[in-house]
N, C-alpha and C. Protein backbone atom coordinates (compact mmCIF):
# COMPACT_ATOMS: atom_id res chain seq x y z
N UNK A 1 82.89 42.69 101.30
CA UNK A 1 83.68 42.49 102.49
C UNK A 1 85.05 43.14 102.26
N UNK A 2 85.92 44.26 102.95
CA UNK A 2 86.52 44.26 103.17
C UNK A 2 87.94 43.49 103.49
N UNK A 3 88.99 43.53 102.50
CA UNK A 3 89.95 43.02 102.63
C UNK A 3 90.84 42.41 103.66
N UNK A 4 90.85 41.40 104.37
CA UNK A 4 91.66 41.11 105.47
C UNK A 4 90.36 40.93 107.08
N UNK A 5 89.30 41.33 106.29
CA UNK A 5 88.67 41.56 107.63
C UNK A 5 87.37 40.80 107.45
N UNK A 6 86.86 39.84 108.46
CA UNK A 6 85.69 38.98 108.50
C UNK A 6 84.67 40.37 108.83
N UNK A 7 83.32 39.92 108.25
CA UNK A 7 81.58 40.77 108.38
C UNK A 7 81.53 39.93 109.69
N UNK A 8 81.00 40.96 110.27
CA UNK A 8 80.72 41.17 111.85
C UNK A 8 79.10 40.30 111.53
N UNK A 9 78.51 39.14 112.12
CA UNK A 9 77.31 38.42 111.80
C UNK A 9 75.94 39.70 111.91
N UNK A 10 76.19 40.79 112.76
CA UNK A 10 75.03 41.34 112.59
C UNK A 10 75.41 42.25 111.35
N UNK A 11 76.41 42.47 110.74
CA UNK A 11 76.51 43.41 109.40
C UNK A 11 75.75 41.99 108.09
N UNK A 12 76.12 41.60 108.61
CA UNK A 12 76.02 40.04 107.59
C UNK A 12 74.13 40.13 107.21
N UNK A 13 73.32 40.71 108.78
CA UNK A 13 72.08 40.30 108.67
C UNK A 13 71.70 41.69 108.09
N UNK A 14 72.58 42.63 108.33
CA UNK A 14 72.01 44.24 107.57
C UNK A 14 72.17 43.95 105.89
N UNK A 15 73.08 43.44 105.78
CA UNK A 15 73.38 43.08 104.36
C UNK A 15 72.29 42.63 103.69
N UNK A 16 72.05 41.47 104.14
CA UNK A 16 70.94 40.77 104.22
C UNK A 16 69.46 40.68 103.85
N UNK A 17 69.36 42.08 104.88
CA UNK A 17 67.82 42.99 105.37
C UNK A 17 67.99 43.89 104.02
N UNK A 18 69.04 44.81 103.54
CA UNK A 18 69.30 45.23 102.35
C UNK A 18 68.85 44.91 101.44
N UNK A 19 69.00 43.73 100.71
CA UNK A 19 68.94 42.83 99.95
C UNK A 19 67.40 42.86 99.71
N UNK A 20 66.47 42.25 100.94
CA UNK A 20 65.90 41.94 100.75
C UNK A 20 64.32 42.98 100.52
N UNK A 21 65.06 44.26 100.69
CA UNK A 21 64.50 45.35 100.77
C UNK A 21 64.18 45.99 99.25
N UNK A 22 65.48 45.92 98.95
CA UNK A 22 65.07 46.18 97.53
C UNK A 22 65.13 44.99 96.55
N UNK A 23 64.84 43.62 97.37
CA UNK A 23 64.15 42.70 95.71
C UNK A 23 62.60 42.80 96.35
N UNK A 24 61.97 43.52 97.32
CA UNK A 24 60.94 43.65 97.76
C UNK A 24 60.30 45.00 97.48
N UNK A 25 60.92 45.90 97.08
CA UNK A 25 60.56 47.14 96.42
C UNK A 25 60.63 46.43 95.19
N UNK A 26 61.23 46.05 94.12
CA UNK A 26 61.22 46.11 92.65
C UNK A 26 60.45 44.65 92.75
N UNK A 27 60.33 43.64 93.67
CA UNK A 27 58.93 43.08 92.93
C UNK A 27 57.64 43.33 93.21
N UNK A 28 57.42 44.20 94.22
CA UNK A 28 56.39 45.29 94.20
C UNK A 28 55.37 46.01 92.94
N UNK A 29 57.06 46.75 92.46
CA UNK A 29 56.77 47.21 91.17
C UNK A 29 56.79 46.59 89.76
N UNK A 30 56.94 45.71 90.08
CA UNK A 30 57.10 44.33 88.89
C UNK A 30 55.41 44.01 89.04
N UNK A 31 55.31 43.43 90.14
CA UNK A 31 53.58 43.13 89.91
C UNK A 31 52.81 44.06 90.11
N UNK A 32 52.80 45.69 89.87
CA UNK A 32 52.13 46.15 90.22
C UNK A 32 52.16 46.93 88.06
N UNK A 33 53.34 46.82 87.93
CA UNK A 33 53.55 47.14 86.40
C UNK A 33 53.70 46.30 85.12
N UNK A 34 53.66 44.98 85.78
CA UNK A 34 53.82 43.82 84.57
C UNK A 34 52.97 42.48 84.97
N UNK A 35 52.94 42.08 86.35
CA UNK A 35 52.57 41.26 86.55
C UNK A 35 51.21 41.35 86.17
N UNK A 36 50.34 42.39 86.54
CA UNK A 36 48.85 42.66 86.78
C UNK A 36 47.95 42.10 85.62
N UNK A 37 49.08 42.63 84.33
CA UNK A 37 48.37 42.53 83.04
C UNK A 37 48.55 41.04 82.60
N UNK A 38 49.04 39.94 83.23
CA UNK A 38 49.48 38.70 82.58
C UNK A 38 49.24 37.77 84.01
N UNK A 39 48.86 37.84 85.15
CA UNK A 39 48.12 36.96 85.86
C UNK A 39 46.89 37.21 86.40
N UNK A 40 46.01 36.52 86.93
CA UNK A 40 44.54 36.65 87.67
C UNK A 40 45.21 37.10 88.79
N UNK A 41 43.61 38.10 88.64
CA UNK A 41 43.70 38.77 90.05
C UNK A 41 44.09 37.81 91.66
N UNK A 42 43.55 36.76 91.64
CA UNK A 42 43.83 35.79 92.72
C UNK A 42 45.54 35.75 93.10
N UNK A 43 46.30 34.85 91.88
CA UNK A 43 47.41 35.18 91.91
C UNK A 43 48.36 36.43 91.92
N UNK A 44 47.74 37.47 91.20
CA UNK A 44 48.60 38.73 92.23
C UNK A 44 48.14 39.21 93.38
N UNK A 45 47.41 38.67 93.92
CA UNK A 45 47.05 38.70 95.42
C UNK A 45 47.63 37.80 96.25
N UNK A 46 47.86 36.40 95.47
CA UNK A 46 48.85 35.74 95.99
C UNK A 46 50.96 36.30 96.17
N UNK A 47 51.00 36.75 95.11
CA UNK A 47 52.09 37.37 94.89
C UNK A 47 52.25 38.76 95.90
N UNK A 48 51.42 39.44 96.04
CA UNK A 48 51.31 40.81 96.75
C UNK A 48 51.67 40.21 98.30
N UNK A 49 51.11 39.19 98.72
CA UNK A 49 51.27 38.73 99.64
C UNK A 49 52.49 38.29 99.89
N UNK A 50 53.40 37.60 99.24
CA UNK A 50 54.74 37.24 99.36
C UNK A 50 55.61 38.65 99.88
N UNK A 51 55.49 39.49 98.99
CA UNK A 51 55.99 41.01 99.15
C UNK A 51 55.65 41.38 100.38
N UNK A 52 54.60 41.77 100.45
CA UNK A 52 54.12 42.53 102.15
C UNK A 52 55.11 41.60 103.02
N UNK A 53 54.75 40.46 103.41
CA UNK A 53 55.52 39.73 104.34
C UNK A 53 57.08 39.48 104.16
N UNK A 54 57.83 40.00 102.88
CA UNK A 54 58.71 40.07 102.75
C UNK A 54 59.12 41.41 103.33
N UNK A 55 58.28 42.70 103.11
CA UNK A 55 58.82 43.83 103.54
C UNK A 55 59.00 43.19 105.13
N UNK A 56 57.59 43.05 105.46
CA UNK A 56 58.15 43.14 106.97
C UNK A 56 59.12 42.83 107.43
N UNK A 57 59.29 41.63 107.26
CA UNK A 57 60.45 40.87 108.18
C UNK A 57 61.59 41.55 107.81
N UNK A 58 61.83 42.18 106.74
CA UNK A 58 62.69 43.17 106.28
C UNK A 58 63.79 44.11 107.20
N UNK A 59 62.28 44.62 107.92
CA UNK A 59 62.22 45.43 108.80
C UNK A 59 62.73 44.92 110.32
N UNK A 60 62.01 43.51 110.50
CA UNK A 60 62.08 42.87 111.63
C UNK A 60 63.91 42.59 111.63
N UNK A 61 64.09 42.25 110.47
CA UNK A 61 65.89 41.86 110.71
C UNK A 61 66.39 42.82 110.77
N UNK A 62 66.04 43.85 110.08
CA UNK A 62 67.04 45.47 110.66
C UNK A 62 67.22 45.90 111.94
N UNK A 63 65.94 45.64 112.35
CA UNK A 63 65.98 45.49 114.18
C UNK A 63 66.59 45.36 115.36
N UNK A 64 66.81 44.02 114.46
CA UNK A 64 67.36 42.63 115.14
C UNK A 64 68.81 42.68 115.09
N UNK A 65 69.12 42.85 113.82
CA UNK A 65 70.78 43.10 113.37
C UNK A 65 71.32 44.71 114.45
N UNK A 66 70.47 45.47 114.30
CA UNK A 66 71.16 46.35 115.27
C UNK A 66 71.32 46.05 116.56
N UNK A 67 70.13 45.44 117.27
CA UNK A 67 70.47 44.94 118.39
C UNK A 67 71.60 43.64 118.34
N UNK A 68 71.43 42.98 117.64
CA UNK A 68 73.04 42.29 117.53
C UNK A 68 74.57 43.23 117.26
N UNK A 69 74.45 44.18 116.47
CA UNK A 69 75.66 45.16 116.66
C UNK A 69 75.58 45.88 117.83
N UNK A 70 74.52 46.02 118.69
CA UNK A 70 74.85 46.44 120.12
C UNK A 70 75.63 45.46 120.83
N UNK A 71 75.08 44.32 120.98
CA UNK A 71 75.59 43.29 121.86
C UNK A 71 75.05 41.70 121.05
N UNK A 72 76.09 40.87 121.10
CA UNK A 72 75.63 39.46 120.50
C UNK A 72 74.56 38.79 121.33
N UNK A 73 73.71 38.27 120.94
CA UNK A 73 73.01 37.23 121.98
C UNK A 73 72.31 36.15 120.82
N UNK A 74 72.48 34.97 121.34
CA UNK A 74 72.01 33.66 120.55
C UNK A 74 70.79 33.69 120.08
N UNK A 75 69.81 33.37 121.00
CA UNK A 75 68.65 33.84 120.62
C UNK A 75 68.23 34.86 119.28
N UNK A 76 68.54 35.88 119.62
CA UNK A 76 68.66 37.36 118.80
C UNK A 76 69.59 36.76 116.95
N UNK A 77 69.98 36.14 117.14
CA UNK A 77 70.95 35.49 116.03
C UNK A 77 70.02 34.37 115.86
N UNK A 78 69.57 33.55 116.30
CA UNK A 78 68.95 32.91 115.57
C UNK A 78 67.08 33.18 115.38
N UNK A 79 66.69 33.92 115.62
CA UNK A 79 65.32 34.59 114.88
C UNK A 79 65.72 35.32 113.91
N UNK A 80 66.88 35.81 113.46
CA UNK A 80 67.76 36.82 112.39
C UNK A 80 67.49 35.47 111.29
N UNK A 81 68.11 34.39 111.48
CA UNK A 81 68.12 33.21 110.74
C UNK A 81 66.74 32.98 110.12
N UNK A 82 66.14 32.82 110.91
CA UNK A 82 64.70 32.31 110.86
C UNK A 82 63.54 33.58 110.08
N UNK A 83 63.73 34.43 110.10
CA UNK A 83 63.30 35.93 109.58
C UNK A 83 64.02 35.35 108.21
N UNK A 84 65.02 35.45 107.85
CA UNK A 84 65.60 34.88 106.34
C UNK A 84 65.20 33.92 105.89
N UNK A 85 65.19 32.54 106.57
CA UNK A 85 64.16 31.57 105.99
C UNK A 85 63.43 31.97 106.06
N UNK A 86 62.49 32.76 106.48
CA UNK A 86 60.77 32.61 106.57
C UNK A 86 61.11 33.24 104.86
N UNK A 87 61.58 34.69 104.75
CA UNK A 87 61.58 35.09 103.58
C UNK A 87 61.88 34.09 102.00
N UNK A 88 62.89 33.89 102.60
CA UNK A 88 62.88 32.66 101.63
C UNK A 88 61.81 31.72 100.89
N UNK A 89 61.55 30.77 101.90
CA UNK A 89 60.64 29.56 102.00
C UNK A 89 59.11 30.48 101.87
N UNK A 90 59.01 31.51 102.58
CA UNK A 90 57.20 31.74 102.49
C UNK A 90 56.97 32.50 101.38
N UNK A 91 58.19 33.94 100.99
CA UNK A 91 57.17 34.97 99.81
C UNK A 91 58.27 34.21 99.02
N UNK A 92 58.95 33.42 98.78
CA UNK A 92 59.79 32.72 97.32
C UNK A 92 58.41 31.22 97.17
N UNK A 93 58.12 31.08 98.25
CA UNK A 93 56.88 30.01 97.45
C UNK A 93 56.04 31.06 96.82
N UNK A 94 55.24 31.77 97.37
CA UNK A 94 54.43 32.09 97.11
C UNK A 94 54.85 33.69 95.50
N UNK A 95 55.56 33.18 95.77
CA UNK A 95 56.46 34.58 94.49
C UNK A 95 56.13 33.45 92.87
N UNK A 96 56.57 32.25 93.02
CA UNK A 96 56.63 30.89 92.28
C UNK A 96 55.23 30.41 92.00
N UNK A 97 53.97 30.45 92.74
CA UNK A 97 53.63 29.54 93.03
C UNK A 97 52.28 30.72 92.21
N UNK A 98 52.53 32.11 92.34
CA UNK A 98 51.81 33.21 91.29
C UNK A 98 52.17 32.91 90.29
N UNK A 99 53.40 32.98 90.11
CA UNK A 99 53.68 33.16 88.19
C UNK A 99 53.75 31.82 87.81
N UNK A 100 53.65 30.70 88.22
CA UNK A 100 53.66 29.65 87.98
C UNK A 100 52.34 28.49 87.74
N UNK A 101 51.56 29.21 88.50
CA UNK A 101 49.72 28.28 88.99
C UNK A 101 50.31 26.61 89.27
N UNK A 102 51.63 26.31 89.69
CA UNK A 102 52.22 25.41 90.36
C UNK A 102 52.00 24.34 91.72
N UNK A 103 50.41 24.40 92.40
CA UNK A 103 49.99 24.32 93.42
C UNK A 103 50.90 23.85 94.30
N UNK A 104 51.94 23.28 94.21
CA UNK A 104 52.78 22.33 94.89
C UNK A 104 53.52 23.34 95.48
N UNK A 105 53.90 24.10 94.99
CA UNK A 105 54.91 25.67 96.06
C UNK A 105 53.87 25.59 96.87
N UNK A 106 52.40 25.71 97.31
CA UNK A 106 52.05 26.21 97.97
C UNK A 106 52.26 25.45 99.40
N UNK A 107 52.91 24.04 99.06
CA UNK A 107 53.30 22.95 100.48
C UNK A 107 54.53 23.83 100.95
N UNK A 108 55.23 24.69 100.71
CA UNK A 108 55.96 25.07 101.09
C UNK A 108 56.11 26.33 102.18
N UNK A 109 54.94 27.12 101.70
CA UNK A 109 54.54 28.12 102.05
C UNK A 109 54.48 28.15 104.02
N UNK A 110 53.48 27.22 104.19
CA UNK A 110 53.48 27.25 106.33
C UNK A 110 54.89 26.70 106.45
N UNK A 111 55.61 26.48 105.57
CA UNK A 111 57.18 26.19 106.87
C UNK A 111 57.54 27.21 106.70
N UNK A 112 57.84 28.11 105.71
CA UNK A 112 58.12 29.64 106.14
C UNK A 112 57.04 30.36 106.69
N UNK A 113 55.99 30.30 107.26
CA UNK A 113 55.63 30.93 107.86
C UNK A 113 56.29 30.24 109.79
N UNK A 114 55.47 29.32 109.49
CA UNK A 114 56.93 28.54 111.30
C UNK A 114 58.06 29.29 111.31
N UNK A 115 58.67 29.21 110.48
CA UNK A 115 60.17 29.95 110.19
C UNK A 115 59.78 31.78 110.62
N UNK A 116 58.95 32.14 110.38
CA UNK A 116 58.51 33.37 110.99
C UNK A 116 57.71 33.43 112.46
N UNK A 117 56.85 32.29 113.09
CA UNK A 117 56.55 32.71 114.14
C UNK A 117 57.76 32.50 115.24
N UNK A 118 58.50 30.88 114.90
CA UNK A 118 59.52 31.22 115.37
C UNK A 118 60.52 32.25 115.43
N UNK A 119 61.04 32.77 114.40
CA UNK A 119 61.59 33.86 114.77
C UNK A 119 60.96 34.92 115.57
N UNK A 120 60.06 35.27 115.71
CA UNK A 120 59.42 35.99 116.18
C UNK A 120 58.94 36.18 117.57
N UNK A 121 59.29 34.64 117.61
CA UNK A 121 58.93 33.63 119.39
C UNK A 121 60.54 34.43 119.61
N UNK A 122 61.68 33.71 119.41
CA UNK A 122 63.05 33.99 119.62
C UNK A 122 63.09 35.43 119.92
N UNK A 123 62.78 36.09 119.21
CA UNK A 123 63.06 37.64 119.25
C UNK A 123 62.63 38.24 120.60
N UNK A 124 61.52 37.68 120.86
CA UNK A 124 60.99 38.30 122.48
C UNK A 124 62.06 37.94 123.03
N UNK A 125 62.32 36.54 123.45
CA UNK A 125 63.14 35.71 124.50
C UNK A 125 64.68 36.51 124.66
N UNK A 126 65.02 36.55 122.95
CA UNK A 126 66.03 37.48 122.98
C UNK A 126 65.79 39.22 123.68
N UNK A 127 64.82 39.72 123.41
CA UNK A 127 64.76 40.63 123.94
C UNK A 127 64.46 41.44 125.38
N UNK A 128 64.25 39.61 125.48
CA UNK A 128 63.87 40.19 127.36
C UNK A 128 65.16 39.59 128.28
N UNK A 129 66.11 38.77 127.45
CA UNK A 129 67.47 38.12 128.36
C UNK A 129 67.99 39.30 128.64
N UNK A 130 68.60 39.82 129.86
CA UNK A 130 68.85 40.47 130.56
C UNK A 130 71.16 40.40 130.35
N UNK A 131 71.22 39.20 130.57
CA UNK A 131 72.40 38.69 130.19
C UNK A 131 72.60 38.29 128.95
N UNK A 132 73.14 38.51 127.75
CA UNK A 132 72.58 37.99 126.68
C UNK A 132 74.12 36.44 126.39
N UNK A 133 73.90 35.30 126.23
CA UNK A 133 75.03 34.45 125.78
C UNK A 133 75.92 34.87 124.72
């Protein structure tokens, strides 16, 4: 952040989307170069899965954050939210729940996915308000 000056909330979600872009490229290549040889195939299928759905939404908040640096709208800000939890809560269980054989991450796993259809619900609504709040 810049000295003297508050992050604009949709730079906040590019930041964000950044972030989550490349711990989603390098654990990609983490289980595709270390993981493979030291868990069952099941669990890096479990793990692969955290990733994919991490890229996406990746993508989905880059989206989203630009259309918030066009114009603010609530809605649009909070599926941004919810796209981050999902990441969180769904490929961080399921990131844990591979290298771990922990079954209990896996209770965690459908609230980040909620955390993704909702956002995902939001994002239309946001994208079809005409007026945005």
């Amino acid at each position: 952040m810049v000295r003297g000056m508050e992050m604009h909330g949709s730079r906040k979600f590019l930041v964000v989307a950044s972030v989550f872009g490349f711990t989603g490229v390098a654990l990609g290549a983490f289980a595709a170069h270390t993981l493979k040889s030291t868990i069952s195939s099941d669990m890096l299928s479990v793990f692969d899965t955290g990733v994919r759905y991490q890229m996406y939404h990746t993508f989905a908040l880059f989206v989203v954050s630009w259309f918030l640096h066009v114009q603010e709208n609530r809605k649009l800000t909070m599926a941004a939210w919810l796209f981050v939890a999902g990441v969180i809560l769904f490929s961080g269980s399921l990131y844990v729940l591979a290298m771990t054989s922990i079954e209990s991450f896996g209770f965690v796993t459908p609230v980040g996915g909620l955390c993704f259809l909702g956002g995902w619900c939001l994002a239309v609504l946001g994208f079809l308000q005409e007026n945005p709040e």
